[in-house]
Protein backbone atom coordinates (compact mmCIF):
# COMPACT_ATOMS: atom_id res chain seq x y z
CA UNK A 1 -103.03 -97.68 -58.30
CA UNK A 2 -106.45 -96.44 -57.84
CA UNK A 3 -107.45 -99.24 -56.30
CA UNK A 4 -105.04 -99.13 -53.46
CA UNK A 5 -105.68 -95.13 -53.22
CA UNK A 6 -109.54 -96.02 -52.86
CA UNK A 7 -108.96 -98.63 -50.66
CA UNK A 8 -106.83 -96.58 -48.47
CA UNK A 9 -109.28 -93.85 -48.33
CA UNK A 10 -112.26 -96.04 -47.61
CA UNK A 11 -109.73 -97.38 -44.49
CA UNK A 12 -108.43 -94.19 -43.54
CA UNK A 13 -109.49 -94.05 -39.85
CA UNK A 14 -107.34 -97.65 -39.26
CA UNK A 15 -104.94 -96.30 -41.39
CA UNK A 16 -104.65 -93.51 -38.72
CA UNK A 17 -104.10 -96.01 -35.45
CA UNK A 18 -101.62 -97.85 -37.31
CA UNK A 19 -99.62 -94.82 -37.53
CA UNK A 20 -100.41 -93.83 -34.32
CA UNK A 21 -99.13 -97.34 -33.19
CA UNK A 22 -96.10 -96.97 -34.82
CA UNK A 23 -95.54 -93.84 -33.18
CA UNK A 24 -96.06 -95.02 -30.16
CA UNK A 25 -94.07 -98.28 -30.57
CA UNK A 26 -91.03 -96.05 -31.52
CA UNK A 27 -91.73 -94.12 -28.19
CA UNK A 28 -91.18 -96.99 -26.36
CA UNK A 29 -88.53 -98.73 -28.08
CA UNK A 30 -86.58 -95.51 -27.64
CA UNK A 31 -87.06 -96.37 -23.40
CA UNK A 32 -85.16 -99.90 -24.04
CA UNK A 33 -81.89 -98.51 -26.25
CA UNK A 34 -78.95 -97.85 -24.39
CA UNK A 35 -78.00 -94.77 -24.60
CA UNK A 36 -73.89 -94.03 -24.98
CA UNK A 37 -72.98 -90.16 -25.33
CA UNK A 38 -75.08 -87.85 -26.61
CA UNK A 39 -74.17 -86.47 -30.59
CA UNK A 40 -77.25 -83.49 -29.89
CA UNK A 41 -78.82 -81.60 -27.12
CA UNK A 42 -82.03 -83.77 -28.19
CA UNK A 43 -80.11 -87.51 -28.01
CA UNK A 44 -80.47 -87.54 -24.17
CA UNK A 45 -84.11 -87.01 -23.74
CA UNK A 46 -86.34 -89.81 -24.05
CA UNK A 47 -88.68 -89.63 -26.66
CA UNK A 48 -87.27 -86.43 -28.19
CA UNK A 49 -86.58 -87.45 -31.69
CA UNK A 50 -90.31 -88.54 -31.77
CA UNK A 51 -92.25 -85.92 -30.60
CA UNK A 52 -89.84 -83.55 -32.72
CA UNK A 53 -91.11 -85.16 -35.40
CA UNK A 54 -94.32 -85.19 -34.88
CA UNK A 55 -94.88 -81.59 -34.02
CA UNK A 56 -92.25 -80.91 -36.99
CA UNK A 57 -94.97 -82.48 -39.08
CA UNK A 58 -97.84 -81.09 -37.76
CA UNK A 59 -96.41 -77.65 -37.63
CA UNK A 60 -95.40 -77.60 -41.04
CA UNK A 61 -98.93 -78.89 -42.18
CA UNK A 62 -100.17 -75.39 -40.57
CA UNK A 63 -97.73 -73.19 -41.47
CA UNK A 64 -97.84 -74.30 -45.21
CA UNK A 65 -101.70 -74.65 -44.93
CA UNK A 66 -101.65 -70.74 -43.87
CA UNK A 67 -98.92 -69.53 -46.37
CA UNK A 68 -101.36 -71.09 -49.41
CA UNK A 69 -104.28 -69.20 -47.99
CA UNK A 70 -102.34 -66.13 -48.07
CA UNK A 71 -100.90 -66.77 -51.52
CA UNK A 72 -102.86 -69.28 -53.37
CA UNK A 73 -106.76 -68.20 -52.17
CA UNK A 74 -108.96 -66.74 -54.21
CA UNK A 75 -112.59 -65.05 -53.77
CA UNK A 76 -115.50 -67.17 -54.28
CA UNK A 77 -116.43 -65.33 -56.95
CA UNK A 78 -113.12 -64.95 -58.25
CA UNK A 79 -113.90 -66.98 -61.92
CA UNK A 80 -117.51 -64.98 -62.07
CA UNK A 81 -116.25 -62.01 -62.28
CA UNK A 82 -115.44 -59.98 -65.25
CA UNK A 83 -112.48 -58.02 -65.55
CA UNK A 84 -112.48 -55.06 -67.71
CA UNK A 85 -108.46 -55.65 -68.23
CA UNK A 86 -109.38 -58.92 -69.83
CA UNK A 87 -112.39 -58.18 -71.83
CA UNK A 88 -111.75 -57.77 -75.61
């Protein structure tokens, strides 16, 4: 397993286009389906369900990103410091 982690980190940046590719094929396949009626707002617009996606994705990277430097940061110093609550 480490292997195949290592090896996909040392290949990371063709890692990237071949997601990007996929996105993109999925873009375009959705221009050949036939469409038949609509289930969401979001069925009739080409390319919807993929862009959704993506900027579902990227906004939840940021928003979670943000909500664990609120909650999870600490100060650089944070494991220097003495505190007189925990000193015996």
């Amino acid at each position: 397993m480490a292997k195949v982690l290592g090896y996909l980190q040392a290949h990371a940046n063709v890692l990237k286009w071949i997601f990007f590719a996929f996105l993109l094929g999925t873009l375009v396949f959705d221009f050949m389906i036939e469409r038949h009626h609509a289930h969401f707002w979001g069925d009739s617009i080409i390319g919807f369900w993929s862009l959704f996606t993506l900027f579902g994705c990227l906004g939840m990277i940021v928003f979670c990103k943000g909500l664990s430097h609120v909650w999870l940061a600490q100060p650089e110093d944070f494991y220097d410091r003495e505190d007189s609550d925990n000193v015996e």
